[in-house]
Protein backbone atom coordinates (compact mmCIF):
# COMPACT_ATOMS: atom_id res chain seq x y z
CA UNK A 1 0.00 0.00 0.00
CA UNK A 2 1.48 3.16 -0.97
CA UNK A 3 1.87 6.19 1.91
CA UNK A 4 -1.43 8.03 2.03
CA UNK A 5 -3.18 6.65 -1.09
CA UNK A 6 -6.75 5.26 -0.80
CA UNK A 7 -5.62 2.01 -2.97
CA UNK A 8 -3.54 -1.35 -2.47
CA UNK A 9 -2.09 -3.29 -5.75
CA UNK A 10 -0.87 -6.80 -5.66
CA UNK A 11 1.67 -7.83 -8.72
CA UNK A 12 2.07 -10.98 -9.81
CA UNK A 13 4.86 -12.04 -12.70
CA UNK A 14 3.14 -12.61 -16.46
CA UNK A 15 4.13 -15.75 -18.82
CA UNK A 16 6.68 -14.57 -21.49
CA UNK A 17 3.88 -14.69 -24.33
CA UNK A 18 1.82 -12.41 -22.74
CA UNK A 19 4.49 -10.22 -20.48
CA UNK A 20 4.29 -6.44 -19.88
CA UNK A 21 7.13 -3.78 -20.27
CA UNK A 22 8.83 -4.54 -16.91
CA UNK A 23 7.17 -8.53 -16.70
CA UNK A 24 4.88 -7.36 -13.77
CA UNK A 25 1.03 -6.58 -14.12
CA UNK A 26 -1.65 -6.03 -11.24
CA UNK A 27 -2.99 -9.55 -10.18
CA UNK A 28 -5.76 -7.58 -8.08
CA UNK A 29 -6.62 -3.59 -7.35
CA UNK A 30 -8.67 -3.38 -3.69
CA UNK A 31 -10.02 -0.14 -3.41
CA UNK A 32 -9.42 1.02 0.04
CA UNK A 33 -12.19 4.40 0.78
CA UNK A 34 -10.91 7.30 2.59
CA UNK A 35 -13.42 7.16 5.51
CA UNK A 36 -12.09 3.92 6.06
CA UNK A 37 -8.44 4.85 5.77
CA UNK A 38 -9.12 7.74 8.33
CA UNK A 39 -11.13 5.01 10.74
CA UNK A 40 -8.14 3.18 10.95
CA UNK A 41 -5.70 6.37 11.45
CA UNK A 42 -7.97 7.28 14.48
CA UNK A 43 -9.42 10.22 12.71
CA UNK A 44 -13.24 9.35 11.94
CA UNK A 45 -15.66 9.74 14.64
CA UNK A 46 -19.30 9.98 14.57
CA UNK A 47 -22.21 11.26 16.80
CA UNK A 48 -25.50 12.43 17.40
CA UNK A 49 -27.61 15.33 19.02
CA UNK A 50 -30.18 14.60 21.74
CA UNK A 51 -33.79 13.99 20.65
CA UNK A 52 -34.91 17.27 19.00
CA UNK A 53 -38.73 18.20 19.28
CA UNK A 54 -39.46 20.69 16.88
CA UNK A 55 -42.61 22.07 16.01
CA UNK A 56 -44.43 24.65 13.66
CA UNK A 57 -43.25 27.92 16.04
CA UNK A 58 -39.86 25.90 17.34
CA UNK A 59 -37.42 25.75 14.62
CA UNK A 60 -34.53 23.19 16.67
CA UNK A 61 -30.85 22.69 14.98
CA UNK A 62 -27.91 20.34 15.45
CA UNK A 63 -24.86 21.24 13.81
CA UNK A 64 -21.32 20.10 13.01
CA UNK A 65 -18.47 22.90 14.44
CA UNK A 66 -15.09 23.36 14.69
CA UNK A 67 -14.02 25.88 17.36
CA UNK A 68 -11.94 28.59 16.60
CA UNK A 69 -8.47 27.35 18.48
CA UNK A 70 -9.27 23.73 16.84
CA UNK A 71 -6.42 23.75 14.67
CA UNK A 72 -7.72 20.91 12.41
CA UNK A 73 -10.28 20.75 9.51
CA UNK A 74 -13.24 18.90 9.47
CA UNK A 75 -13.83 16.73 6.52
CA UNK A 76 -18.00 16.06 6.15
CA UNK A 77 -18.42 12.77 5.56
CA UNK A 78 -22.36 11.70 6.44
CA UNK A 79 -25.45 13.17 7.53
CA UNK A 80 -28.58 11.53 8.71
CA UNK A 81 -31.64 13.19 9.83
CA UNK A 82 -34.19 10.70 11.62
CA UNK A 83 -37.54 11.75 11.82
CA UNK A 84 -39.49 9.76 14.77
CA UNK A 85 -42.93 11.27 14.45
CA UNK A 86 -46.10 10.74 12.68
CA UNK A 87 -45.59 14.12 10.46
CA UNK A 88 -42.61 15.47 8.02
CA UNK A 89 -40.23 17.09 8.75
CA UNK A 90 -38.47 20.25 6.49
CA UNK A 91 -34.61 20.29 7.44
CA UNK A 92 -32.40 23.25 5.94
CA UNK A 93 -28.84 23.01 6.12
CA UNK A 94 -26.77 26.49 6.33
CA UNK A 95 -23.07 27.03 5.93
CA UNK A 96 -22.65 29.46 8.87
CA UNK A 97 -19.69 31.42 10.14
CA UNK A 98 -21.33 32.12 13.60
CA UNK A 99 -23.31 29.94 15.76
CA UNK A 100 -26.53 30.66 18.08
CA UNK A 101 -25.07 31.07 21.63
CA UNK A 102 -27.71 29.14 23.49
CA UNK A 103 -26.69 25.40 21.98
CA UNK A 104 -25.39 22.28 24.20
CA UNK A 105 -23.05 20.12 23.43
CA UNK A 106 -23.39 16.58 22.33
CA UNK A 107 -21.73 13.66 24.70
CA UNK A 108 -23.02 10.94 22.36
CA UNK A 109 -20.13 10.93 20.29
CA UNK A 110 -17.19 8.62 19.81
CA UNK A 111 -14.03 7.44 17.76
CA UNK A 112 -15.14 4.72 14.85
CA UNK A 113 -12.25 2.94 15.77
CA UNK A 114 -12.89 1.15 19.02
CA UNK A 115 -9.34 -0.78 19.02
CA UNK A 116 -7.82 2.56 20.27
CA UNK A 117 -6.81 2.70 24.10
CA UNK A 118 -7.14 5.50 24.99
CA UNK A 119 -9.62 6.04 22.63
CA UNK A 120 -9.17 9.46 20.30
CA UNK A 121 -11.06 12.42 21.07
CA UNK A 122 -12.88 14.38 18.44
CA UNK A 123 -12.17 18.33 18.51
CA UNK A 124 -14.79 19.01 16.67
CA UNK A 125 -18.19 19.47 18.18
CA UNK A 126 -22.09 18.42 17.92
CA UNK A 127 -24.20 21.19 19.21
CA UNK A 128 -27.92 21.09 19.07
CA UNK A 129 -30.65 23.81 20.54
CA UNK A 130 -34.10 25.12 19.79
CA UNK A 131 -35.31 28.04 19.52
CA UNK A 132 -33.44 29.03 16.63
CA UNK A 133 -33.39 32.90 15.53
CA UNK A 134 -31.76 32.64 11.79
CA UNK A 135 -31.76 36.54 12.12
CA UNK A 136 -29.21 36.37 13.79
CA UNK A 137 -26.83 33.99 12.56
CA UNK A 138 -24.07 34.25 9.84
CA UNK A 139 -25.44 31.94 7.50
CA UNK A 140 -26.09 31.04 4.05
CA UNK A 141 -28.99 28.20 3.44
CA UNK A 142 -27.13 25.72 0.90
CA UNK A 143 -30.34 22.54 0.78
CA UNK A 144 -33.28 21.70 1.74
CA UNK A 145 -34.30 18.13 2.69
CA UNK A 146 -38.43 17.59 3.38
CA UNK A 147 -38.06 14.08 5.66
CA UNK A 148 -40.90 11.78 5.46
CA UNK A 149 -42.76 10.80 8.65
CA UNK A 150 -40.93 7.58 10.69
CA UNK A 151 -38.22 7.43 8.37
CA UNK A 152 -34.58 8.56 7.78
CA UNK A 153 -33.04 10.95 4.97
CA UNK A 154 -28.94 10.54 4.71
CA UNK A 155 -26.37 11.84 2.69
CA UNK A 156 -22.79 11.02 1.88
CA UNK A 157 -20.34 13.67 1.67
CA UNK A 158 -16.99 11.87 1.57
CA UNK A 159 -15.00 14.95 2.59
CA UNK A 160 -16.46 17.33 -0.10
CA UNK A 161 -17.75 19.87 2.96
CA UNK A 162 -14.62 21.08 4.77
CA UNK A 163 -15.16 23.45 8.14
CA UNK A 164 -12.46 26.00 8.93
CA UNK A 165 -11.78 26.51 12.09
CA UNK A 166 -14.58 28.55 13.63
CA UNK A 167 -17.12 27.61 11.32
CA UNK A 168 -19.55 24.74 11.14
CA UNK A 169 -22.44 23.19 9.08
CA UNK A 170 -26.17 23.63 10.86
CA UNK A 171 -28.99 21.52 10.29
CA UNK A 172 -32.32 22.86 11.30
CA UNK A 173 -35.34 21.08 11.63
CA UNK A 174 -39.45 22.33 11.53
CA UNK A 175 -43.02 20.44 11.95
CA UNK A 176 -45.81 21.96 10.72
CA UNK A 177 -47.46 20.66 14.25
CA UNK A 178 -48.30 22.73 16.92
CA UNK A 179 -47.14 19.74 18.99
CA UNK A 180 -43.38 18.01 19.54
CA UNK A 181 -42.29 16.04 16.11
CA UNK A 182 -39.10 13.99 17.66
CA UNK A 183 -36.32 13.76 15.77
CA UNK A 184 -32.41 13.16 16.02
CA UNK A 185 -29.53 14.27 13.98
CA UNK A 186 -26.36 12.45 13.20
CA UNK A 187 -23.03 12.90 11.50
CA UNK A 188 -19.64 11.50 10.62
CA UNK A 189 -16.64 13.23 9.77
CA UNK A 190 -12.92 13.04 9.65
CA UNK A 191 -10.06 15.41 11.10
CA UNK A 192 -6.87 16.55 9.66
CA UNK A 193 -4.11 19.11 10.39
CA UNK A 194 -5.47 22.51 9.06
CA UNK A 195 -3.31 23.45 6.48
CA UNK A 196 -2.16 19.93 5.80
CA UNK A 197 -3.92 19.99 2.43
C-alpha cells in the first residue's frame, strides 16, 4: 500500500507470451475508501444530538463545528436526519460562520475505531438547541431536505464539505405541528491538520 493513497495493488509475474514492459502486471486492485483509511488512522468519529422536538413555532438545529483554536479541519463525511414522528419534517442546512449562543453540546459521540486505548477524542463538536433565531446567525442556506414521517433521509459527503476553524455546518429542523415532532440528527466526519492539504 502506498503512503497516504486510498488504494492497495498486488503484482504478480506474467508468462513470457503475454508479459508487460517490466514482466509485472496487477494480479488484483482493492479499493481502500478514505473514511475507512481515516477510521483506521484514528481520525473518523461519529455522533448524534439529543432527541430534537421541533414544532411549527420551534425551529430546533444540530450542527457540526469546529471551534476557533481547533487547529484541524473537518472533513464532512455523512449526515442523517431521523424523523421519529407521525408528520414530516423540512430540514435546511446552512453554511454558517457564527453559531446561536444558546446550543449544548453533544456527549453521544465517539471514535469509529474502538481498538484505540485511549480512545481518540474528536475536537470538533455536535451542538444542538431550539429556539433558533436565523436573524441572527451568519449563514447562508445551501439545501433543503423535506423528511418523510418515521423514516430517515442521509447523505454522503466523503470529505467534499470542509469546516475551517470557527465555522460549522447547521442543520435545522421544523413540523408543521403545533405539537413536539421527535427527531435526532447524526453525522460523521474526519479530522486533519489545518493546512495539511
Amino acid at each position: 500500500m502506498f503512503p497516504d493513497s486510498n488504494h492497495m495493488v498486488e503484482y504478480k509475474h506474467v508468462a513470457k507470451d503475454g508479459e508487460a514492459m517490466y514482466g509485472y502486471v496487477p494480479a488484483s486492485v482493492v479499493d481502500l475508501t478514505n473514511p475507512f483509511i481515516k477510521s483506521l488512522q484514528g481520525k473518523y468519529f461519529l455522533g448524534e444530538t439529543d432527541q430534537l422536538n421541533p414544532t411549527d413555532s420551534n425551529r430546533t438545529w444540530g450542527a457540526l463545528v469546529n471551534p476557533s483554536h481547533s487547529d484541524v479541519n473537518l472533513y464532512f463525511a455523512v449526515y442523517v436526519l431521523s424523523n421519529l414522528s407521525n408528520d414530516k419534517l423540512v430540514s435546511q442546512i446552512c453554511f454558517c460562520s457564527s453559531l446561536p449562543t444558546q446550543g449544548k453540546q453533544s456527549h453521544e459521540v465517539s471514535s469509529a475505531n474502538l481498538s484505540f486505548h485511549p480512545q481518540p477524542l474528536p475536537r470538533g463538536q455536535i451542538q444542538f438547541g431550539s429556539s433558533l433565531d436565523t436573524t441572527a446567525l451568519a449563514a447562508i442556506p445551501v439545501s433543503t431536505r423535506v423528511i418523510p414521517s418515521y423514516s430517515s433521509v442521509s447523505s454522503e459527503k466523503d470529505g467534499h464539505w470542509i469546516i475551517g476553524p470557527g465555522n460549522a455546518i447547521l442543520f435545522t429542523l421544523t413540523s408543521s405541528m403545533n405539537h413536539p415532532a421527535p427527531a435526532v440528527i447524526s453525522f460523521g466526519w474526519w479530522e486533519e491538520v489545518h493546512g495539511l492539504y
